[in-house]
N, C-alpha and C. Protein backbone atom coordinates (compact mmCIF):
# COMPACT_ATOMS: atom_id res chain seq x y z
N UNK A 1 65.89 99.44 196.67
CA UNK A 1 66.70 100.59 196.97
C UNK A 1 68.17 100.17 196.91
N UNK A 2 68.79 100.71 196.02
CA UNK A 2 70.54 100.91 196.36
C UNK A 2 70.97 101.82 197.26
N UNK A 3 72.09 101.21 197.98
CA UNK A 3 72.60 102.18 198.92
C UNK A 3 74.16 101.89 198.25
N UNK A 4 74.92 103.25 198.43
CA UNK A 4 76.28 102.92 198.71
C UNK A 4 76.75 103.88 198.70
N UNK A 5 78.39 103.94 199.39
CA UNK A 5 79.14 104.91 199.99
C UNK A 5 80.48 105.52 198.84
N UNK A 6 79.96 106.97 198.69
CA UNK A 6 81.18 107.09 197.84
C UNK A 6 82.30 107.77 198.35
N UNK A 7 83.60 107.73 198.04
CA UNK A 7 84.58 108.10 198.60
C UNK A 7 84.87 109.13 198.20
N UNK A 8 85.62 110.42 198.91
CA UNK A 8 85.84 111.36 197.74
C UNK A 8 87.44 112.23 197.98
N UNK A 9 88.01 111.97 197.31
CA UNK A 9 89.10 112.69 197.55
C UNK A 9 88.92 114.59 196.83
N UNK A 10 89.35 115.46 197.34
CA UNK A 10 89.45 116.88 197.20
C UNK A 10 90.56 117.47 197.11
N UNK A 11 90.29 119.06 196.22
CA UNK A 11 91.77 119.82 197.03
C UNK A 11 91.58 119.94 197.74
N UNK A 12 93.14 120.41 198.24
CA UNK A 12 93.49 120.95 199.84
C UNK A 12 92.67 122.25 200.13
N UNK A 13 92.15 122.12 201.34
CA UNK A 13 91.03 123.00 201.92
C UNK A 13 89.80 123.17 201.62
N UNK A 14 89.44 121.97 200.92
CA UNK A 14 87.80 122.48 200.33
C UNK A 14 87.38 120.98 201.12
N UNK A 15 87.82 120.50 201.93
CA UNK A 15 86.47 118.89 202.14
C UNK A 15 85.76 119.98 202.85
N UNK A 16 85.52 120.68 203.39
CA UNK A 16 84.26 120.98 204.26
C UNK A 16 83.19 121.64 203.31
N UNK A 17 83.61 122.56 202.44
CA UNK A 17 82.77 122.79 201.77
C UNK A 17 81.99 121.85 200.63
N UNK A 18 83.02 120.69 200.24
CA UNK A 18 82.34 119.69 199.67
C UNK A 18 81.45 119.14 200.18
N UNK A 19 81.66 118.72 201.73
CA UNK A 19 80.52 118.40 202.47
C UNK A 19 79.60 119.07 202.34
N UNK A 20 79.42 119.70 202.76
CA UNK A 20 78.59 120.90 202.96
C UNK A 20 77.35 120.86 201.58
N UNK A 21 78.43 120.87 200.12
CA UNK A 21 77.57 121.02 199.23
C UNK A 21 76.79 119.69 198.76
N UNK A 22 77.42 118.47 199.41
CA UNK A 22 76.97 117.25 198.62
C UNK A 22 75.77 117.05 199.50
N UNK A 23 76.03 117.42 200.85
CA UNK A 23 74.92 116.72 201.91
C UNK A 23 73.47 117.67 201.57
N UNK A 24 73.59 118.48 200.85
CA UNK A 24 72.24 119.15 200.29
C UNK A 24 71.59 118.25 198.79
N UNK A 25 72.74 117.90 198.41
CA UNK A 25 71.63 116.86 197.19
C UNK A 25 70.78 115.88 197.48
N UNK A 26 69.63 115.63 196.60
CA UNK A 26 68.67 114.42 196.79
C UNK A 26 69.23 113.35 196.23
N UNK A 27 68.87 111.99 197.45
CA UNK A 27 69.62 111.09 197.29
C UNK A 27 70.64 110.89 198.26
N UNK A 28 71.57 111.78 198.67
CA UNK A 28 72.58 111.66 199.87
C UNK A 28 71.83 111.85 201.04
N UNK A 29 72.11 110.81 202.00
CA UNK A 29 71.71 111.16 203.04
C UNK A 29 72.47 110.75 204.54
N UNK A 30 74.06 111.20 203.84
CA UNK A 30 75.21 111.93 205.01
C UNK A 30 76.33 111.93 204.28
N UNK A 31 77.20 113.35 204.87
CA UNK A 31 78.39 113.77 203.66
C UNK A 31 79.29 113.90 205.29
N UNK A 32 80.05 113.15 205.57
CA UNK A 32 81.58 113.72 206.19
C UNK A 32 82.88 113.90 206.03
N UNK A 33 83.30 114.80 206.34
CA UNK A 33 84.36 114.83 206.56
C UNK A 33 85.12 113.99 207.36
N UNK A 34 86.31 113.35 206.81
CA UNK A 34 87.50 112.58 207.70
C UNK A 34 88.67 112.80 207.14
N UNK A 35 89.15 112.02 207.97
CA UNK A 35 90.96 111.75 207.75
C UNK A 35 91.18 110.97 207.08
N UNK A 36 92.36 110.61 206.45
CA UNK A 36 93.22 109.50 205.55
C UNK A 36 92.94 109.70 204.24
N UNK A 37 93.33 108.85 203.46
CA UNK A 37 93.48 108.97 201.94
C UNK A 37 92.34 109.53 201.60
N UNK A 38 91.33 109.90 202.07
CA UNK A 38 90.07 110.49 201.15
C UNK A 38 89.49 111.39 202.48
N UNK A 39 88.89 112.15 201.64
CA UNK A 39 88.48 113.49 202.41
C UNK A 39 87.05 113.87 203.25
N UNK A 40 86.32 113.28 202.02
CA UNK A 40 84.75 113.06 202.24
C UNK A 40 84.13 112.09 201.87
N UNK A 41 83.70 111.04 202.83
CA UNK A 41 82.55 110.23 202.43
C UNK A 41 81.07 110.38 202.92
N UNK A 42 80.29 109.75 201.41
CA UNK A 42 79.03 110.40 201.68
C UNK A 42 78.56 108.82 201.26
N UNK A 43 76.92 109.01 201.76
CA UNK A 43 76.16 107.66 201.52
C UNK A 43 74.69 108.44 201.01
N UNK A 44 74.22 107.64 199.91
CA UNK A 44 73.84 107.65 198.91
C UNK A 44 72.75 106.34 198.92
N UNK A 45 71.74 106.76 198.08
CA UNK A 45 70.48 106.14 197.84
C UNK A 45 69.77 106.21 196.41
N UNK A 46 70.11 105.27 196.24
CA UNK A 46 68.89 106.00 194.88
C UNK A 46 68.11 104.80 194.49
N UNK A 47 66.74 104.60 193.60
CA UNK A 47 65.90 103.22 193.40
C UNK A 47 66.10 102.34 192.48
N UNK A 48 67.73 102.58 191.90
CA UNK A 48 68.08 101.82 191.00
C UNK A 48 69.66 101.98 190.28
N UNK A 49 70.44 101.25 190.76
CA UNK A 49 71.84 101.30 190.28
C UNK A 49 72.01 102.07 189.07
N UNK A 50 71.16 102.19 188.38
CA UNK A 50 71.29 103.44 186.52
C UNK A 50 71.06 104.81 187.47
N UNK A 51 70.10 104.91 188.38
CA UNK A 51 69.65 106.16 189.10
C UNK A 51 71.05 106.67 190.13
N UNK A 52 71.70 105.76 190.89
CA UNK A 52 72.82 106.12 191.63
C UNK A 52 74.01 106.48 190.66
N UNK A 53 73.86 106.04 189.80
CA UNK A 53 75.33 106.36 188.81
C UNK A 53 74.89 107.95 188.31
N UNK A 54 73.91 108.25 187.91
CA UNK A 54 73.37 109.58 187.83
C UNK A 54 73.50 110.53 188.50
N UNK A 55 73.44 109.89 189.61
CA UNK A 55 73.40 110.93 190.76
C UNK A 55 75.15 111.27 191.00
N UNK A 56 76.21 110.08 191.00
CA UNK A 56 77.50 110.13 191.13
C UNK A 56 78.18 111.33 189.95
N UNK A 57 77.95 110.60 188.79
CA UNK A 57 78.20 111.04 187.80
C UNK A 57 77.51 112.56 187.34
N UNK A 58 76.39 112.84 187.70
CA UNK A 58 75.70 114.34 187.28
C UNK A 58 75.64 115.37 188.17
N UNK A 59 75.63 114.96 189.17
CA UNK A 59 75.30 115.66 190.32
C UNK A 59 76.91 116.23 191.32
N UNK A 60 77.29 114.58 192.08
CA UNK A 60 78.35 114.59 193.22
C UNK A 60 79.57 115.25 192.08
N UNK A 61 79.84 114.35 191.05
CA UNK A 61 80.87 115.30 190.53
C UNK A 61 81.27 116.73 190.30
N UNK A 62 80.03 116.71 189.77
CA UNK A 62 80.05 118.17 189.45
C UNK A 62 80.36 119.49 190.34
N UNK A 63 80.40 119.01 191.73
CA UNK A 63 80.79 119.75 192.86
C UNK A 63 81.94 120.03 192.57
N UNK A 64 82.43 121.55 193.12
CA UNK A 64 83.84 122.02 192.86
C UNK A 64 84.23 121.94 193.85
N UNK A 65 85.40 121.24 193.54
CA UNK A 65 86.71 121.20 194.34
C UNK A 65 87.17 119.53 194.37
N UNK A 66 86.18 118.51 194.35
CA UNK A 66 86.51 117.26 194.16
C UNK A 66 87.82 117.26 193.01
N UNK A 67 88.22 116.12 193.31
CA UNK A 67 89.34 115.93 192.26
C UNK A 67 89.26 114.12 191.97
N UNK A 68 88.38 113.49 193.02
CA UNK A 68 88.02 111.95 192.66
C UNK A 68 87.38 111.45 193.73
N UNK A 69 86.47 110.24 193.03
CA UNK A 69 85.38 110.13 193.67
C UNK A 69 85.71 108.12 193.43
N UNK A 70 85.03 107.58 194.35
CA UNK A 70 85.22 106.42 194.44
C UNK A 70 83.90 105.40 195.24
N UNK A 71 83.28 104.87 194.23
CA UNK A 71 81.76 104.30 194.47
C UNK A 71 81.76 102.67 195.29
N UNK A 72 81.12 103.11 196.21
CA UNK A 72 81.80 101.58 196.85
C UNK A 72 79.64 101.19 197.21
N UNK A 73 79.26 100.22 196.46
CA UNK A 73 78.20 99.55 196.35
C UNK A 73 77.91 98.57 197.50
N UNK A 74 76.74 99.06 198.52
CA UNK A 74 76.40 98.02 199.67
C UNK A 74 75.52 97.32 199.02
N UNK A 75 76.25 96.01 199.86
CA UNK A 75 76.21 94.36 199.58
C UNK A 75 75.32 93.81 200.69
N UNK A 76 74.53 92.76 200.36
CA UNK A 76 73.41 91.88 201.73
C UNK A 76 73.82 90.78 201.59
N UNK A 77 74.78 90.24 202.17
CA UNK A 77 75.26 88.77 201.83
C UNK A 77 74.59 88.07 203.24
């Protein structure tokens, strides 16, 4: 299993609804809202690094209102 957290910057006034729409896809399993340079981070699962880029790339993007997204890959050191 891959896990990792993507970052997401938005326009102004839409992180909640981004939340809102990402935390319903398969595969995410938590979308929040915060403060500072990025708007919404969500964490993400999928059974194979080709499968999570799919999901980033086909799916999380495609949500309206994002304007950038930023894939940060958990590590087991």
């Amino acid at each position: 299993m891959v896990q990792a957290f993507i970052l997401i910057q938005t326009e102004v006034g839409q992180a909640a609804a981004v939340a809102r729409a990402i935390a319903e896809l398969p595969g995410v399993t938590s979308a929040e809202d915060v403060t500072g340079p990025y708007d919404v981070i969500v964490r993400a699962e999928a059974n194979s690094v080709d499968e999570l880029g799919k999901l980033v790339v086909a799916r999380v993007q495609s949500v309206s209102g994002i304007t950038r997204t930023l894939t940060c890959p958990v590590v087991h050191l």
